[in-house]
Protein backbone atom coordinates (compact mmCIF):
# COMPACT_ATOMS: atom_id res chain seq x y z
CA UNK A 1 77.14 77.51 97.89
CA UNK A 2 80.34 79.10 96.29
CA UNK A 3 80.34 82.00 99.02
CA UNK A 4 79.59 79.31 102.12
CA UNK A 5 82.83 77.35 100.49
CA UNK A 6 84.79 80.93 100.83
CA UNK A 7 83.80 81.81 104.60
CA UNK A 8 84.25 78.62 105.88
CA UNK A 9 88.01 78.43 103.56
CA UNK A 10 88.87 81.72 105.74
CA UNK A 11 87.40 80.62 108.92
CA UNK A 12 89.26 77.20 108.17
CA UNK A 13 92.52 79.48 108.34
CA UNK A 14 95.64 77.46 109.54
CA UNK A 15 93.71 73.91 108.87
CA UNK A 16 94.55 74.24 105.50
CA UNK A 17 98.19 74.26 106.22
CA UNK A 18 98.21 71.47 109.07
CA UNK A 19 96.68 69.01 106.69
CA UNK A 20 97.79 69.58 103.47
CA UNK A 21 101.30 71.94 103.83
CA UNK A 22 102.15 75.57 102.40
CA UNK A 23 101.88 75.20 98.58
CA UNK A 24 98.03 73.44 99.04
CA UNK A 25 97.10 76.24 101.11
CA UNK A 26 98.29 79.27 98.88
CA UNK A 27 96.81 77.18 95.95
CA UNK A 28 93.73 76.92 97.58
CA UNK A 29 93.65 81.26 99.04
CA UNK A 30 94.81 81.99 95.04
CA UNK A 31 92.55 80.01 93.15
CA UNK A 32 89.30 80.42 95.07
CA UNK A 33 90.17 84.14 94.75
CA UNK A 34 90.32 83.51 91.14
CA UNK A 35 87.05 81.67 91.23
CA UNK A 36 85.56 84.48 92.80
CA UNK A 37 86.85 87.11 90.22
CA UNK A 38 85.33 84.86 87.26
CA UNK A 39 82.23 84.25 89.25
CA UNK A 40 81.92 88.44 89.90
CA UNK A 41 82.29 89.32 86.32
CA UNK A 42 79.83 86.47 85.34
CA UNK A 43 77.05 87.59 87.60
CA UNK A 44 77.78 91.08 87.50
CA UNK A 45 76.19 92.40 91.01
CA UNK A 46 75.44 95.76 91.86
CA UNK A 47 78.14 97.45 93.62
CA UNK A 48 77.62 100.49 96.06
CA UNK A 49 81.32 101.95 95.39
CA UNK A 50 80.19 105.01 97.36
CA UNK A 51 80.07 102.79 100.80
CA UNK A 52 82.96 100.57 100.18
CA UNK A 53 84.95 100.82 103.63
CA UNK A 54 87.62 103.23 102.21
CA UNK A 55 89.74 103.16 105.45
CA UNK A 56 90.29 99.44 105.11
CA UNK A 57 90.43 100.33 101.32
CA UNK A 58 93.37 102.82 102.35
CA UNK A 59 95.04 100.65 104.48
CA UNK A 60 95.41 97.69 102.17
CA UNK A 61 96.88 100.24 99.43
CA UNK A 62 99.45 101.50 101.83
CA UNK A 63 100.23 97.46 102.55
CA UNK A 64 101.16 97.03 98.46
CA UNK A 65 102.90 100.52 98.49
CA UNK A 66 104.99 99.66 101.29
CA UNK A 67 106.66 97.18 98.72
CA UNK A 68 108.31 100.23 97.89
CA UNK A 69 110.36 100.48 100.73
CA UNK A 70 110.14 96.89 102.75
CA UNK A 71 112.82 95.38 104.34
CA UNK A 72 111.45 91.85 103.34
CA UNK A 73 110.10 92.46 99.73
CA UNK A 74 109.65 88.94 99.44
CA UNK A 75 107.80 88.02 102.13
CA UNK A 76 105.96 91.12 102.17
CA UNK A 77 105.23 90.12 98.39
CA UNK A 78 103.79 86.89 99.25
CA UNK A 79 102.22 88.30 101.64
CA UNK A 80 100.13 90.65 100.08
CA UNK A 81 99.04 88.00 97.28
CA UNK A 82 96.87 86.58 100.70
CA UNK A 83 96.33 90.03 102.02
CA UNK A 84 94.78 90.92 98.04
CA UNK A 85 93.03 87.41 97.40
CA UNK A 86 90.96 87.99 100.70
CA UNK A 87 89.75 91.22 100.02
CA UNK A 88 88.42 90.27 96.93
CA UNK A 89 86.60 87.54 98.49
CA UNK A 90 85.24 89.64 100.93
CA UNK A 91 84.29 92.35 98.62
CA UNK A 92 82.59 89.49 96.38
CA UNK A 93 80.64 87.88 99.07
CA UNK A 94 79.60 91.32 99.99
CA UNK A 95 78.24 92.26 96.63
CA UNK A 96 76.42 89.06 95.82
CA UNK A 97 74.45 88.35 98.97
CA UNK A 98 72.05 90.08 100.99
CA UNK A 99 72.35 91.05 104.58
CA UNK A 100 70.58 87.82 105.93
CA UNK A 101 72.12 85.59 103.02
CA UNK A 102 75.50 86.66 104.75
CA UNK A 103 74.20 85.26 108.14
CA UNK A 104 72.79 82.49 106.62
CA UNK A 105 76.13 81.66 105.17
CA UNK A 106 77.80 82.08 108.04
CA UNK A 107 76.23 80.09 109.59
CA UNK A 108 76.43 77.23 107.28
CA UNK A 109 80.37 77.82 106.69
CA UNK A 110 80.62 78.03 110.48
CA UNK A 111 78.67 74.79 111.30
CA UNK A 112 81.18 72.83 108.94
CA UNK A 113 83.84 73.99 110.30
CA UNK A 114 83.14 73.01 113.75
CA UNK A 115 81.68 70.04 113.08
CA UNK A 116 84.73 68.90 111.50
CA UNK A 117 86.84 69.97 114.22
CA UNK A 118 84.66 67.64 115.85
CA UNK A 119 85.05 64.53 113.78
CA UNK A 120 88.54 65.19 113.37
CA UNK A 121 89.37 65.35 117.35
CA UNK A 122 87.33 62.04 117.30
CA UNK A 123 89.47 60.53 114.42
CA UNK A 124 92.25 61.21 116.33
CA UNK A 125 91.14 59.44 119.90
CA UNK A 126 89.51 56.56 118.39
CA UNK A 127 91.49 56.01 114.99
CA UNK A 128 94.51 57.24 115.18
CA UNK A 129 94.79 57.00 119.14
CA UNK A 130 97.49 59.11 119.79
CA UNK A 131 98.86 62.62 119.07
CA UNK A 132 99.58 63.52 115.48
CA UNK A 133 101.53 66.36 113.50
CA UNK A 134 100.94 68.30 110.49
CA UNK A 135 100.58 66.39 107.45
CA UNK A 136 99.25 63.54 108.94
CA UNK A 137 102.62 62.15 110.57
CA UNK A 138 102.80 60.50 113.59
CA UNK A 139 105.32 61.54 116.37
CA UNK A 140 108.18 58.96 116.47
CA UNK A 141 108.19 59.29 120.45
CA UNK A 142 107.21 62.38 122.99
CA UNK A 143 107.79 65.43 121.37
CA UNK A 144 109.56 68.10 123.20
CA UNK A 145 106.83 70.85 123.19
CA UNK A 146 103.34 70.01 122.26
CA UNK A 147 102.78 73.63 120.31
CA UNK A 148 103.93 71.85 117.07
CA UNK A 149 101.46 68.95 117.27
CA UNK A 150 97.82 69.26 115.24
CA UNK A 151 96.04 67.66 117.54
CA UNK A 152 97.69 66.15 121.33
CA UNK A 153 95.13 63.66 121.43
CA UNK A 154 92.71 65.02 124.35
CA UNK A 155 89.11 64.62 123.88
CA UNK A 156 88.62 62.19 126.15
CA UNK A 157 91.13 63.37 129.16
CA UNK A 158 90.02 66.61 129.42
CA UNK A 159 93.04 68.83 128.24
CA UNK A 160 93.02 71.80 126.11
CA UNK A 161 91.71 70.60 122.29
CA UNK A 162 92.40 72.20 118.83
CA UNK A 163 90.41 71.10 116.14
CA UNK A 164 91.22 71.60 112.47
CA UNK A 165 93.14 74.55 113.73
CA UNK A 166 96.55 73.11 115.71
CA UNK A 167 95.70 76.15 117.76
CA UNK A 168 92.91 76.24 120.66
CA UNK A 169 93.14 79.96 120.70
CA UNK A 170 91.74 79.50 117.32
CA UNK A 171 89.27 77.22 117.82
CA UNK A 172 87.64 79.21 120.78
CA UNK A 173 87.23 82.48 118.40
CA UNK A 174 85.50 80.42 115.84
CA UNK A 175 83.55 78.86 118.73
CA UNK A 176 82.55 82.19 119.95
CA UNK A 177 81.89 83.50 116.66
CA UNK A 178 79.65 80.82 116.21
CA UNK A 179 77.35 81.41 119.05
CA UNK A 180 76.59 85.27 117.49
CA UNK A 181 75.61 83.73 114.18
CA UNK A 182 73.93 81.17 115.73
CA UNK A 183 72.23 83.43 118.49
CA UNK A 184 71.72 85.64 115.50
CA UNK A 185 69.83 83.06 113.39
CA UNK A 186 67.91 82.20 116.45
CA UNK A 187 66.71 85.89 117.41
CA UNK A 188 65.35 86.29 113.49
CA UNK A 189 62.77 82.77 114.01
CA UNK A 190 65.18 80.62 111.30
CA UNK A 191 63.60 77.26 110.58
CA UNK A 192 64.83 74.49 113.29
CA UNK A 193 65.21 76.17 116.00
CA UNK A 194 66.08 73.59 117.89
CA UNK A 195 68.65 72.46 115.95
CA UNK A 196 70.36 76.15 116.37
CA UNK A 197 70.04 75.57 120.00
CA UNK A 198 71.90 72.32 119.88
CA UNK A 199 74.96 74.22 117.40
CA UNK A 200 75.31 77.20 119.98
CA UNK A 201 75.64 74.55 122.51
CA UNK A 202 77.98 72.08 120.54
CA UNK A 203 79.82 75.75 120.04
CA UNK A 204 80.13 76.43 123.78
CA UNK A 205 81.64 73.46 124.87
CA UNK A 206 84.31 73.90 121.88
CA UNK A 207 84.76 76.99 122.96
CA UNK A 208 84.85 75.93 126.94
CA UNK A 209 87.33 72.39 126.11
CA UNK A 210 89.84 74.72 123.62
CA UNK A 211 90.34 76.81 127.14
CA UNK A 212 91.18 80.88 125.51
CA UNK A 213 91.64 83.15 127.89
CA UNK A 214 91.45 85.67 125.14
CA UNK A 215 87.79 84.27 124.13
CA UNK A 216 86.60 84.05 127.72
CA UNK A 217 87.31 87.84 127.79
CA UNK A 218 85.99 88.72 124.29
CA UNK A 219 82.59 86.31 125.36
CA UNK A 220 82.43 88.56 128.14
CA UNK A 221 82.83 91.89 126.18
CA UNK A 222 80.23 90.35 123.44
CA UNK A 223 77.67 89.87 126.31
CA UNK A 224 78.40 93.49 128.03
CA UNK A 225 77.68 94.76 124.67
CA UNK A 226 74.50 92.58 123.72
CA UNK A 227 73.01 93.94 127.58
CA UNK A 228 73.65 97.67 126.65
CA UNK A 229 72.58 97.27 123.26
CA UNK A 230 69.06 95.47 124.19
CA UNK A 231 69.34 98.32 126.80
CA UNK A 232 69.26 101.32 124.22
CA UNK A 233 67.03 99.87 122.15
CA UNK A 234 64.55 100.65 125.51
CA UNK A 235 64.77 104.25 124.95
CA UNK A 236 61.97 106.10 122.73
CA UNK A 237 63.88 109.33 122.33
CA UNK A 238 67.26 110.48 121.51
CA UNK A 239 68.25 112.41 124.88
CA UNK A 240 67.29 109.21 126.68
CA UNK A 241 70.24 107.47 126.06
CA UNK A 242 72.51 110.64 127.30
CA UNK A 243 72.53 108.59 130.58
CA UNK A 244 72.99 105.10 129.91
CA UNK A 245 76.30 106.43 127.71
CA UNK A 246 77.44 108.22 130.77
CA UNK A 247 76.53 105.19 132.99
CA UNK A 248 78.64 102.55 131.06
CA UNK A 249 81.39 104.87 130.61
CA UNK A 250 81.78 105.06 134.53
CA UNK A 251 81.43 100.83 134.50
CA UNK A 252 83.78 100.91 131.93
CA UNK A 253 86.40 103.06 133.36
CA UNK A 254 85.85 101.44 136.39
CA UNK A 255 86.10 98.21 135.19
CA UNK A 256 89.05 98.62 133.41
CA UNK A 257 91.03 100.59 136.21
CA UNK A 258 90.07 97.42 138.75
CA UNK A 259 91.15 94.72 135.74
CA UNK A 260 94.60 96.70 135.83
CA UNK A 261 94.68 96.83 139.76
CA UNK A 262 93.91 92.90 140.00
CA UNK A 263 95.79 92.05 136.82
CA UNK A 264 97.38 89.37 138.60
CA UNK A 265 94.87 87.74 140.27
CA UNK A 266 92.78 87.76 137.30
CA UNK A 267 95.42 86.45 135.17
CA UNK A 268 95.83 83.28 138.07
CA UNK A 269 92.11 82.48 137.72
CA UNK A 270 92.95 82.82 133.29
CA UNK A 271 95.71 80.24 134.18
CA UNK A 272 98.17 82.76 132.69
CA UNK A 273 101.28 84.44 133.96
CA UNK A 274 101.96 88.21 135.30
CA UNK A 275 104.30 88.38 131.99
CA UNK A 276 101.14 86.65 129.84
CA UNK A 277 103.00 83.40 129.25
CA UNK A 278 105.52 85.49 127.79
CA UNK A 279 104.58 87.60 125.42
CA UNK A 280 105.70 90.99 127.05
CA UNK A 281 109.36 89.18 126.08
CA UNK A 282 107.97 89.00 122.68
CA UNK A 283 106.13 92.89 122.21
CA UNK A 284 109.74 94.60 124.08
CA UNK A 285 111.11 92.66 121.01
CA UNK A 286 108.84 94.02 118.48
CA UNK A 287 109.25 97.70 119.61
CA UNK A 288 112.44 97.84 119.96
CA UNK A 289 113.06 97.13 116.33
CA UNK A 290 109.32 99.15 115.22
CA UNK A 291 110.82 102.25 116.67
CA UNK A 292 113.56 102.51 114.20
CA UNK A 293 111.11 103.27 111.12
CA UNK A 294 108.04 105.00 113.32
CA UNK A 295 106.20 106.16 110.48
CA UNK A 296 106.35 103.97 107.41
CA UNK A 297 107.46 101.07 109.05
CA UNK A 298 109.23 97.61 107.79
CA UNK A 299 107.23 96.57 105.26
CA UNK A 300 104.20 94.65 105.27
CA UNK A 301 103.92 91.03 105.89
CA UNK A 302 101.53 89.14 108.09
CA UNK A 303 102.09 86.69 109.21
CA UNK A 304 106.17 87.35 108.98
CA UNK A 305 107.38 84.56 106.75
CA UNK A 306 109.44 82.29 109.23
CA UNK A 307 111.63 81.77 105.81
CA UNK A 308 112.43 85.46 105.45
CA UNK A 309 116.10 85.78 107.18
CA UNK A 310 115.12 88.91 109.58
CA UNK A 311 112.25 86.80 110.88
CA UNK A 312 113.53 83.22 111.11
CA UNK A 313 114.79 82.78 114.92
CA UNK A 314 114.63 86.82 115.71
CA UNK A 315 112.08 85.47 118.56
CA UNK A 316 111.81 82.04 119.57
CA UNK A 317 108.98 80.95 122.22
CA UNK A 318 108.26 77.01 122.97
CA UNK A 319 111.42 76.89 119.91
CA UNK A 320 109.42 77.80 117.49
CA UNK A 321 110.23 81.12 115.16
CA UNK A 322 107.13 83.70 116.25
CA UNK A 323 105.16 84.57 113.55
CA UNK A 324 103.14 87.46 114.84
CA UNK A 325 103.46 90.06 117.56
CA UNK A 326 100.73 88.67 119.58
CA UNK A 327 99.42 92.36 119.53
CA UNK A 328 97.60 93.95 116.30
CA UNK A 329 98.28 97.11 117.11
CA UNK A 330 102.13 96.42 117.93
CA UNK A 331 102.27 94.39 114.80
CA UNK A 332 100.71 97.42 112.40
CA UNK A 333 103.56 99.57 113.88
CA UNK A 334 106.09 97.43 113.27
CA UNK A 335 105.30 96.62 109.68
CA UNK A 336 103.48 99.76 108.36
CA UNK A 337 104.39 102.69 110.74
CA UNK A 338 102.21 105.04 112.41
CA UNK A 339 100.25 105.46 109.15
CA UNK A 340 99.26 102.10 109.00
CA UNK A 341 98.47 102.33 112.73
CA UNK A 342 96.04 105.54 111.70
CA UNK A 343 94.90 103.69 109.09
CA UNK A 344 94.01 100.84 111.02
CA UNK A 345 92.58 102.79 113.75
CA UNK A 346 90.10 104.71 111.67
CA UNK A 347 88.68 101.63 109.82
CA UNK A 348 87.78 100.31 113.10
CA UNK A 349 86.31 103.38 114.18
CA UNK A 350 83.86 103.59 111.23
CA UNK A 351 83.24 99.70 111.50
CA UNK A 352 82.01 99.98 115.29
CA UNK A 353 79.99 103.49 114.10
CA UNK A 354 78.36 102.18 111.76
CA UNK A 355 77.65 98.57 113.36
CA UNK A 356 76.95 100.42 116.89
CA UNK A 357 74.37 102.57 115.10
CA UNK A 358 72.57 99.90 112.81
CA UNK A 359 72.36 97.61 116.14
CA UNK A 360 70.74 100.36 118.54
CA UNK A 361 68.90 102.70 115.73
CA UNK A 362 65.24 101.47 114.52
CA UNK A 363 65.59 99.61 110.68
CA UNK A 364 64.94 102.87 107.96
C-alpha cells in the first residue's frame, strides 16, 4: 500500500504543487522519503548491491558534488534534496517488491492517478464551471495566456485537457504509460480482465483529449518496439536474429532520414511549428550559456528554481520564466557538463541492455 502511495506521489508530479503550493509539495517529496527510510530499516529487505544501476548511481553523486562548484548553490541545494528523496524511494520500492508486485503497483498507483484526473476535469465542468488556477482560485476575468491555468475548463468542448497535472504533455505520458502497465497486466492473465480493458481504454482517450505530440511519437516508438520484440522472440537460435537487426536498422535509418526530410509536414499534421512552438529560441539559449563550462557544467538543478536570480526571466515563453530546457540532453550539458552528459548516456545504455535483453531472451 505504502509503495502504491509512492509511485502514484511521483507519477502525481506537478499536481502536488497546483493544488496545494511549493512548501506542501516538498513536505510531501521529504517526508514520504523519510517514511520510506524508517519503513526500509524496519523491514530490512535483501539488497543486491552488486546490480544496483551504478551509472545512475554515478550520475546522482556527480549532481551533489557539483555543489562544489554551482553557480546556483541554492537552488541546486534544493534541488538535490528532490533529486536524493526520489532515489531512495526508488531504491526502496525496488528492494521490497517483486518484479510483478512492481507492475501490480503500478498499476494501482497509475489507475488513481488517472482516475482522478478524471473526476477532477469533471469537478471543474460541472462544479466549478469555468477555468480555475493553482490553489483553487478562480480567474477574476480572461487570463492572458492559458499556460498558467490548472485546468481551462474543456471536457466537454473538445480542447486540449490537463488533469491533475496543469500540463497535457503530462497527462498524455502518464496516459501512455498506463496502457504498458495495463497491456502488461493484461498479457500475464491478471484477474478482471475486462476491467483492464476498460483502464487501457479510459487511458487512450486521456491520452488522445490531452493532444502530445511528444506522446503520439513515443506511442508510436513503444509499438515499433513491442512488433520487433514479439518479432525476436520468433527466432529459435541466436544467428537468426542477425537479420531482423540489420532489417530494422535500414527502417530505422530510413525512417529517420525521411522524418528529417518531411520535418515540416509532419510537424503541420503534429499541429506544431517548423521552430517546435518555439523551443529552438529556447535550446540556442541554453547552449549558448552551456558552452561556457563544457565539462563540469553550472551546477545541478532541475527543474531551475524560477526564484534563483540567473534563472528568473533568463527565458520567457507564453511570460512565464522556463523552467527546463525542453531537451534532456541539452539540459544535462548545461547543468553538469559533458560528464554528466556521459554519465547520463551510459545509464541509459545499460537500462535499454538490460531491458532489451530480458524482453527478447527466454526467462533463466
Amino acid at each position: 500500500g505504502w509503495c502504491i502511495f509512492v509511485l502514484a506521489a511521483a507519477l502525481g508530479g506537478t499536481s502536488w504543487l497546483m493544488a496545494f503550493g511549493t512548501a506542501v509539495s516538498a513536505g510531501v517529496a521529504v517526508g514520504s522519503g523519510l517514511v520510506s527510510v524508517v519503513l526500509w530499516l524496519v523491514l530490512r529487505p535483501d539488497v543486491q548491491w552488486r546490480r544496483l544501476p551504478w551509472f545512475a548511481v554515478a550520475y546522482v553523486l556527480w549532481a551533489i558534488a557539483s555543489l562544489a562548484w554551482s553557480a546556483w548553490p541554492s537552488a541546486t541545494a534544493l534541488t538535490l534534496v528532490l533529486l536524493v528523496s526520489t532515489t531512495v524511494q526508488a531504491l526502496f520500492v525496488g528492494a521490497v517488491l517483486t518484479w510483478r508486485e512492481v507492475v501490480r503497483a503500478a498499476a494501482s498507483a497509475l489507475k488513481w492517478i488517472l482516475a482522478l484526473s478524471v473526476a477532477f476535469e469533471l469537478w471543474v465542468s460541472l462544479v466549478w464551471q469555468g477555468p480555475i488556477l493553482p490553489g483553487f482560485v478562480r480567474p477574476d476575468g480572461p487570463v492572458d495566456d492559458p499556460i498558467v491555468l490548472w485546468s481551462r475548463d474543456n471536457l466537454f468542448d473538445g480542447g486540449r485537457i490537463q488533469g491533475l497535472f496543469g500540463n497535457a504533455n503530462a497527462l498524455a505520458y502518464v496516459a501512455l504509460l498506463g496502457i504498458v502497465v495495463f497491456g502488461i497486466r493484461f498479457a500475464l492473465r491478471a484477474p478482471r480482465r475486462m476491467l483492464l480493458a476498460g483502464w487501457m481504454l479510459l487511458s487512450a482517450y486521456l491520452m488522445l483529449r490531452a493532444g502530445s505530440a511528444t506522446a503520439f511519437v513515443a506511442a508510436a516508438f513503444v509499438a515499433a518496439v513491442l512488433v520487433t520484440v514479439l518479432l525476436m522472440r520468433t527466432t529459435r537460435r541466436p544467428g537468426q536474429r542477425t537479420r531482423y537487426y540489420l532489417a530494422f536498422a535500414f527502417v530505422a535509418l530510413g525512417g529517420l532520414a525521411a522524418a528529417w526530410a518531411l520535418r515540416d509536414t509532419l510537424f503541420a499534421l503534429l499541429g506544431r511549428s517548423s521552430d517546435l512552438t518555439g523551443r529552438q529560441g529556447i535550446w540556442a539559449a541554453v547552449w549558448e550559456r552551456a558552452i561556457e563550462r563544457p565539462v563540469a557544467g553550472w551546477g545541478f538543478s532541475t527543474p531551475w528554481v524560477p526564484t534563483e536570480p540567473a534563472f528568473d526571466r533568463w527565458i520567457v515563453d507564453h511570460g512565464q520564466t522556463v523552467m527546463q530546457a525542453h531537451d534532456m540532453w541539452l539540459d544535462v550539458l548545461l547543468q553538469l557538463g559533458v560528464v554528466g552528459v556521459a554519465l547520463m548516456a551510459l545509464a541509459y545504455l545499460a537500462f535499454v541492455w538490460r531491458s532489451w535483453f530480458f524482453a527478447v531472451d527466454r526467462p533463466r
